[in-house]
C-alpha atoms as a PDB file:
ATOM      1  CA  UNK A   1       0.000   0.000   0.000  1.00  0.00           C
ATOM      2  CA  UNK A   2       1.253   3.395  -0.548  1.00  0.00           C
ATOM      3  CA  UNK A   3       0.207   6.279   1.507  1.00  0.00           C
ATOM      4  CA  UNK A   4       1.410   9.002  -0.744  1.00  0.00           C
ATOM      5  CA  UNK A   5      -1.148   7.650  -3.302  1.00  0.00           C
ATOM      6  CA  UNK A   6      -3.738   6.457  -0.885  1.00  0.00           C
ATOM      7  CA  UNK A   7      -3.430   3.056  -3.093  1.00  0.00           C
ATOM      8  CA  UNK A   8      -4.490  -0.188  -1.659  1.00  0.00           C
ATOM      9  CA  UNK A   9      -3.628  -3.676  -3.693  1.00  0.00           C
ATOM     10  CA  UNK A  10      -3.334  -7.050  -3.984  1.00  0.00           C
ATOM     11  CA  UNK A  11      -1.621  -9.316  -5.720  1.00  0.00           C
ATOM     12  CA  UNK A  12      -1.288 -12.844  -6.031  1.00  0.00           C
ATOM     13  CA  UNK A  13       0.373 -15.613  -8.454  1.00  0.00           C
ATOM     14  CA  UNK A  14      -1.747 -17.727 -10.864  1.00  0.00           C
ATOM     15  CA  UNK A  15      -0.694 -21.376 -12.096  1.00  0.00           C
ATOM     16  CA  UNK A  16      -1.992 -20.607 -15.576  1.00  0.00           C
ATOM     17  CA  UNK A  17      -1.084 -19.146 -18.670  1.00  0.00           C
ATOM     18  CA  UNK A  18      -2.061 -14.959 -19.420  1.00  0.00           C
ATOM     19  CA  UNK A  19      -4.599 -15.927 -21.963  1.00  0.00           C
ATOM     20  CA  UNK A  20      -6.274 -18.210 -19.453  1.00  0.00           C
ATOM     21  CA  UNK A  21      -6.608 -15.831 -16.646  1.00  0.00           C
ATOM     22  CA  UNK A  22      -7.302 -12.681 -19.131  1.00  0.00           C
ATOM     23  CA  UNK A  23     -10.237 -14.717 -20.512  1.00  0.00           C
ATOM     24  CA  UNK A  24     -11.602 -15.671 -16.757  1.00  0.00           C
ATOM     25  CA  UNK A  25     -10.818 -12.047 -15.299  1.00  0.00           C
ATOM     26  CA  UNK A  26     -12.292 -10.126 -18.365  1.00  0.00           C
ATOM     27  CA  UNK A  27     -15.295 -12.325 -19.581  1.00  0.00           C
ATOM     28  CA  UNK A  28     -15.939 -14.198 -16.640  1.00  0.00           C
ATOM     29  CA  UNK A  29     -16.501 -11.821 -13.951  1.00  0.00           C
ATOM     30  CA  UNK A  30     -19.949 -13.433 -12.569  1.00  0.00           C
ATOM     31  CA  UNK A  31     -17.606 -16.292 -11.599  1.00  0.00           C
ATOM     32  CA  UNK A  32     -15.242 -14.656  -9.335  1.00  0.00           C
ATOM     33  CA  UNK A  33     -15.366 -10.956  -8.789  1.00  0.00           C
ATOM     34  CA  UNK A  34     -17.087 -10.768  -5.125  1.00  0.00           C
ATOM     35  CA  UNK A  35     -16.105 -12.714  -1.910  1.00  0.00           C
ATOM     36  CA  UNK A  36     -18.744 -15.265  -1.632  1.00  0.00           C
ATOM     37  CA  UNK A  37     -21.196 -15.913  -0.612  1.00  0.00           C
ATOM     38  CA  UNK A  38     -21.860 -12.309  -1.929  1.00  0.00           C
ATOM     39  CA  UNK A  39     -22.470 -12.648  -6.198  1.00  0.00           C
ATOM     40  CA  UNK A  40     -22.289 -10.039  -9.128  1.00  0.00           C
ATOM     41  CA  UNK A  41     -24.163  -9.646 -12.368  1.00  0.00           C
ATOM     42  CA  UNK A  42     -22.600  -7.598 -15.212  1.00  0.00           C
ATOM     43  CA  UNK A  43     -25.055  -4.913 -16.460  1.00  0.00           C
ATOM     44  CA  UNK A  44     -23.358  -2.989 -19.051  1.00  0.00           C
ATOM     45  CA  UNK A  45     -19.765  -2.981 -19.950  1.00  0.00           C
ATOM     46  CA  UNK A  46     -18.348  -1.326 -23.576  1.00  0.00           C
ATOM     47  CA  UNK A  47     -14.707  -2.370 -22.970  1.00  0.00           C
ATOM     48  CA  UNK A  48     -13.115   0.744 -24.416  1.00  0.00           C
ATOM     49  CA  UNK A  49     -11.668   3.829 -23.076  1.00  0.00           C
ATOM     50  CA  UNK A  50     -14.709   6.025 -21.922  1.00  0.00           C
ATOM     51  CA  UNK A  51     -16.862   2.916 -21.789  1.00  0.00           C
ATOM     52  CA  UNK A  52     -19.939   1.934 -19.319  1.00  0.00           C
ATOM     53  CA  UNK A  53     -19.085  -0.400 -16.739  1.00  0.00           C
ATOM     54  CA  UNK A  54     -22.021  -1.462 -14.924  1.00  0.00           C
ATOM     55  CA  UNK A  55     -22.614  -4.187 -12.265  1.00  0.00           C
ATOM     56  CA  UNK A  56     -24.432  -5.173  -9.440  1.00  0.00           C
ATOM     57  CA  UNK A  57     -23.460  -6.757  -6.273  1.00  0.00           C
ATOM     58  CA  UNK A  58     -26.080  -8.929  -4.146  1.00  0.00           C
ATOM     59  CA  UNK A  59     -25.024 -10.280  -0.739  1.00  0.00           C
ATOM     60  CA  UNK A  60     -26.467 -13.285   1.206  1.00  0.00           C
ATOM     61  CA  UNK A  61     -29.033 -11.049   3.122  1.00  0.00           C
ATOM     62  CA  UNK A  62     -30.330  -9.378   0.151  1.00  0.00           C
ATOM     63  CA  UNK A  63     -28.173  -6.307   0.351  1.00  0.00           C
ATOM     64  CA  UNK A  64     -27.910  -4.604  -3.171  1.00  0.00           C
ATOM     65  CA  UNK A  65     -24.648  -2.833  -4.032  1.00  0.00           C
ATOM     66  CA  UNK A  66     -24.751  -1.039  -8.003  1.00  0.00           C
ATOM     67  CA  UNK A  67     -21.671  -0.432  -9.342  1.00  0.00           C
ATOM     68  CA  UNK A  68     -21.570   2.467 -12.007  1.00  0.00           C
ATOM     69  CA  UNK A  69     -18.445   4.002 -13.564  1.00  0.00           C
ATOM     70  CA  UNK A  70     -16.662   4.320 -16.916  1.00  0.00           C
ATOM     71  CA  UNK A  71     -13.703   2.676 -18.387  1.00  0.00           C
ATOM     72  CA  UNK A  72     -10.584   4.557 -18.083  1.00  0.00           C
ATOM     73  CA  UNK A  73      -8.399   2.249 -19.924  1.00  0.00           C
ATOM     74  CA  UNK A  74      -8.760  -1.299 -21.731  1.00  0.00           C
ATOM     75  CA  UNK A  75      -5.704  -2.864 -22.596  1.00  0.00           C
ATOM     76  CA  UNK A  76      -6.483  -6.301 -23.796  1.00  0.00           C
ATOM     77  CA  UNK A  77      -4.931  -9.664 -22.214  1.00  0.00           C
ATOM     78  CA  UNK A  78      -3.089  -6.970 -19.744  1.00  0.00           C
ATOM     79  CA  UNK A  79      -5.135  -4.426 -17.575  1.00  0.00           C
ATOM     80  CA  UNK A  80      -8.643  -2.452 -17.527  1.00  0.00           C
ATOM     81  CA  UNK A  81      -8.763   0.427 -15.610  1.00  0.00           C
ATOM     82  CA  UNK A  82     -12.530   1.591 -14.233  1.00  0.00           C
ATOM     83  CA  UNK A  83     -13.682   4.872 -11.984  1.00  0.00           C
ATOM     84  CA  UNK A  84     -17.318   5.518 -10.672  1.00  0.00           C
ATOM     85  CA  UNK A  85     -16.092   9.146 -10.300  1.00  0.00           C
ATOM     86  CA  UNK A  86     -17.986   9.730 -14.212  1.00  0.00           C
ATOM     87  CA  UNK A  87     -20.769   7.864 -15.282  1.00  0.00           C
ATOM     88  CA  UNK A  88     -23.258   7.792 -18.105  1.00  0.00           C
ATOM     89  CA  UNK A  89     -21.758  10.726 -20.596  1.00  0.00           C
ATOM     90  CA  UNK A  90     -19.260  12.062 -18.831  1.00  0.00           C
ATOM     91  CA  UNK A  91     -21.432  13.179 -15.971  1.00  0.00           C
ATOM     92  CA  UNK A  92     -19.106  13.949 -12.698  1.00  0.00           C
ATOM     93  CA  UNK A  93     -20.386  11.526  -9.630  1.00  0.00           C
ATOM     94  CA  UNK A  94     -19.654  11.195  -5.962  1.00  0.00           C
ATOM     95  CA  UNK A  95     -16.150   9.238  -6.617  1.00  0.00           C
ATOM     96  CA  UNK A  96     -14.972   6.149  -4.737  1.00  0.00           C
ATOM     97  CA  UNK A  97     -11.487   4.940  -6.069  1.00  0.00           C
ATOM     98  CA  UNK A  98      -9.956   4.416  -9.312  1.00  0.00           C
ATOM     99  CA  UNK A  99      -9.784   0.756 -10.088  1.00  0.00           C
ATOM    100  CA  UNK A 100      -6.922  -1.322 -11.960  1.00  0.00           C
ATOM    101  CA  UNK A 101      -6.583  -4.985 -12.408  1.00  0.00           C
ATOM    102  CA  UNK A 102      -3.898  -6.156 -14.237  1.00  0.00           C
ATOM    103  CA  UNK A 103      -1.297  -9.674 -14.986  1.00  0.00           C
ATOM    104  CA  UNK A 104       1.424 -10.105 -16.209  1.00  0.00           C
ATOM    105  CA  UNK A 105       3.786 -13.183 -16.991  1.00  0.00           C
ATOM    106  CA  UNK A 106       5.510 -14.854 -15.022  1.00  0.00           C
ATOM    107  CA  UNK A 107       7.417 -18.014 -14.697  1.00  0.00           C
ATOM    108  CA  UNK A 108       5.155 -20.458 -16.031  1.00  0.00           C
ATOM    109  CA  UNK A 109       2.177 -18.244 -14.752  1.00  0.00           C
ATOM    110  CA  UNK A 110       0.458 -15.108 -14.175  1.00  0.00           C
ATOM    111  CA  UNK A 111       1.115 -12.358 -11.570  1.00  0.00           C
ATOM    112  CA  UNK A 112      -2.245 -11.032 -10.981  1.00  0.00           C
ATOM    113  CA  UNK A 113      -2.561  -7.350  -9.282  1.00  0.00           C
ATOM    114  CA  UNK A 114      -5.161  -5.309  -8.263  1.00  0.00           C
ATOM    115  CA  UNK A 115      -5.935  -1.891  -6.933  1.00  0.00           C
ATOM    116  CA  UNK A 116      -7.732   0.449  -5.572  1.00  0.00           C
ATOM    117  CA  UNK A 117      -6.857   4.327  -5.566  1.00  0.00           C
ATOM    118  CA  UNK A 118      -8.804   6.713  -3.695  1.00  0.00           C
ATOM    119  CA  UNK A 119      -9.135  10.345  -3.801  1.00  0.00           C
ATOM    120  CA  UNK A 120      -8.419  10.412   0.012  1.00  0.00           C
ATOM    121  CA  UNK A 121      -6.424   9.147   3.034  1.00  0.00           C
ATOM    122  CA  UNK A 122      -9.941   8.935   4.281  1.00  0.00           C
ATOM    123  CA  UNK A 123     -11.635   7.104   1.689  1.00  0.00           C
ATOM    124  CA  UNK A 124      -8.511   5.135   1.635  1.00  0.00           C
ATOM    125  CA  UNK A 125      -8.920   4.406   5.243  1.00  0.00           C
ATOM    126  CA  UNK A 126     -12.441   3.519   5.018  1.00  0.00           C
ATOM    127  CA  UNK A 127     -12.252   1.111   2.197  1.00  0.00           C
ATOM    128  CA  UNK A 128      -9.309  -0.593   4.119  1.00  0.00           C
ATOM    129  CA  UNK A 129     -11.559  -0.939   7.453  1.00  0.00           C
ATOM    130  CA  UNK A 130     -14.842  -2.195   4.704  1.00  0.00           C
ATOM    131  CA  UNK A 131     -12.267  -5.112   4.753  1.00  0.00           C
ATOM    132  CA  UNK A 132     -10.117  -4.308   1.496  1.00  0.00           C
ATOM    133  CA  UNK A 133      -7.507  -6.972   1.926  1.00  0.00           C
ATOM    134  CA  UNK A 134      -9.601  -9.970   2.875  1.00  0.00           C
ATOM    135  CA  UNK A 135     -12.452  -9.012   0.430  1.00  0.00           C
ATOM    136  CA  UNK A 136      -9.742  -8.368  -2.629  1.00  0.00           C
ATOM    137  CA  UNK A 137      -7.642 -11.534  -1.584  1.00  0.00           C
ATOM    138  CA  UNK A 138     -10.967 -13.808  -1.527  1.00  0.00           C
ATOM    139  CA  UNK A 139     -11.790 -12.393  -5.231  1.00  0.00           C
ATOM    140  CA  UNK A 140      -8.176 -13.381  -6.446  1.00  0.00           C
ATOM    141  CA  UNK A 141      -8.273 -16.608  -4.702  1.00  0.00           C
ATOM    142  CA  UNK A 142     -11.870 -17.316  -6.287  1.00  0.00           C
ATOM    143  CA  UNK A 143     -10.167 -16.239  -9.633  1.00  0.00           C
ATOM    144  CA  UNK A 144      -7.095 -18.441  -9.411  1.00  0.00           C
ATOM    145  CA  UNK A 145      -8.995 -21.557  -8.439  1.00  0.00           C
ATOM    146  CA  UNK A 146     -11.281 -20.964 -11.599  1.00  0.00           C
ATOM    147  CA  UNK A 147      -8.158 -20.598 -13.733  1.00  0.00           C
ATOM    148  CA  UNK A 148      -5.746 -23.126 -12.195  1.00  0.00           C
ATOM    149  CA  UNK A 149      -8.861 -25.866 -12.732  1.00  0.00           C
ATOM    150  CA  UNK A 150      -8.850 -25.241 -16.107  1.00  0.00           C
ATOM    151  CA  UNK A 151      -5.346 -24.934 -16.609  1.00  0.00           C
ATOM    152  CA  UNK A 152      -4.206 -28.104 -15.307  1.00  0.00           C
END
């Protein structure tokens, strides 16, 4: 984590090849992208720079958490970059964090990383005591048994 950019991140290694986890992190994120038992369902997304990215979370109790934002960036089989800080066209919304998930190679895997950078040591702070860490380490460990299954 780094203070001076109020970043928070995880990062794990993945027994499978880039093109393997790209297609599970990218295209399958109904399979992995919230701690269970806590599920998503992808709304909108127009993977492209200025793109919607729409989703909503449900939790066991019937909690309903929308996620709206935009697309920064979309580099595929490497990263995609999202922000609910604009939504729809360009219209300016409460922001949160920006969002990055990203692999790489390595070895005969992937490095999988993600973060989360907020606007403020406070939001920072707040989205580390919502439970950051374990929440964003479940998600990669949910992602890497999906992709390590079908890798072997």
């Amino acid at each position: 984590m780094s203070e001076a950019s109020n970043e928070l991140s995880v990062t794990r290694f993945i027994a499978a090849p880039p093109a393997k986890v790209w297609e599970v992190m990218a295209e399958r994120q109904e399979e992995w992208w919230c701690p269970r038992p806590w599920r998503v369902e992808v709304d909108q997304q127009e993977r492209r720079p200025g793109g919607a990215c729409r989703m909503t979370m449900y939790g066991p109790n019937g909690e309903v958490a929308p996620q709206v934002g935009i697309y920064l960036a979309y580099d595929e089989g490497e990263r995609f970059v999202t922000t609910d800080a604009v939504v729809g066209d360009f219209q300016p919304s409460g922001p949160f964090m920006i969002g990055i998930w990203e692999i790489a190679p390595e070895a005969d895997g992937t490095r999988y990383t993600a973060r989360a950078r907020h606007w403020s040591e406070e939001t920072r702070r707040n989205h580390e005591e919502m439970g950051f860490i374990e929440g964003w380490n479940a998600c990669a460990a949910q992602l890497a048994e999906i992709c390590e299954a079908e890798a072997a």
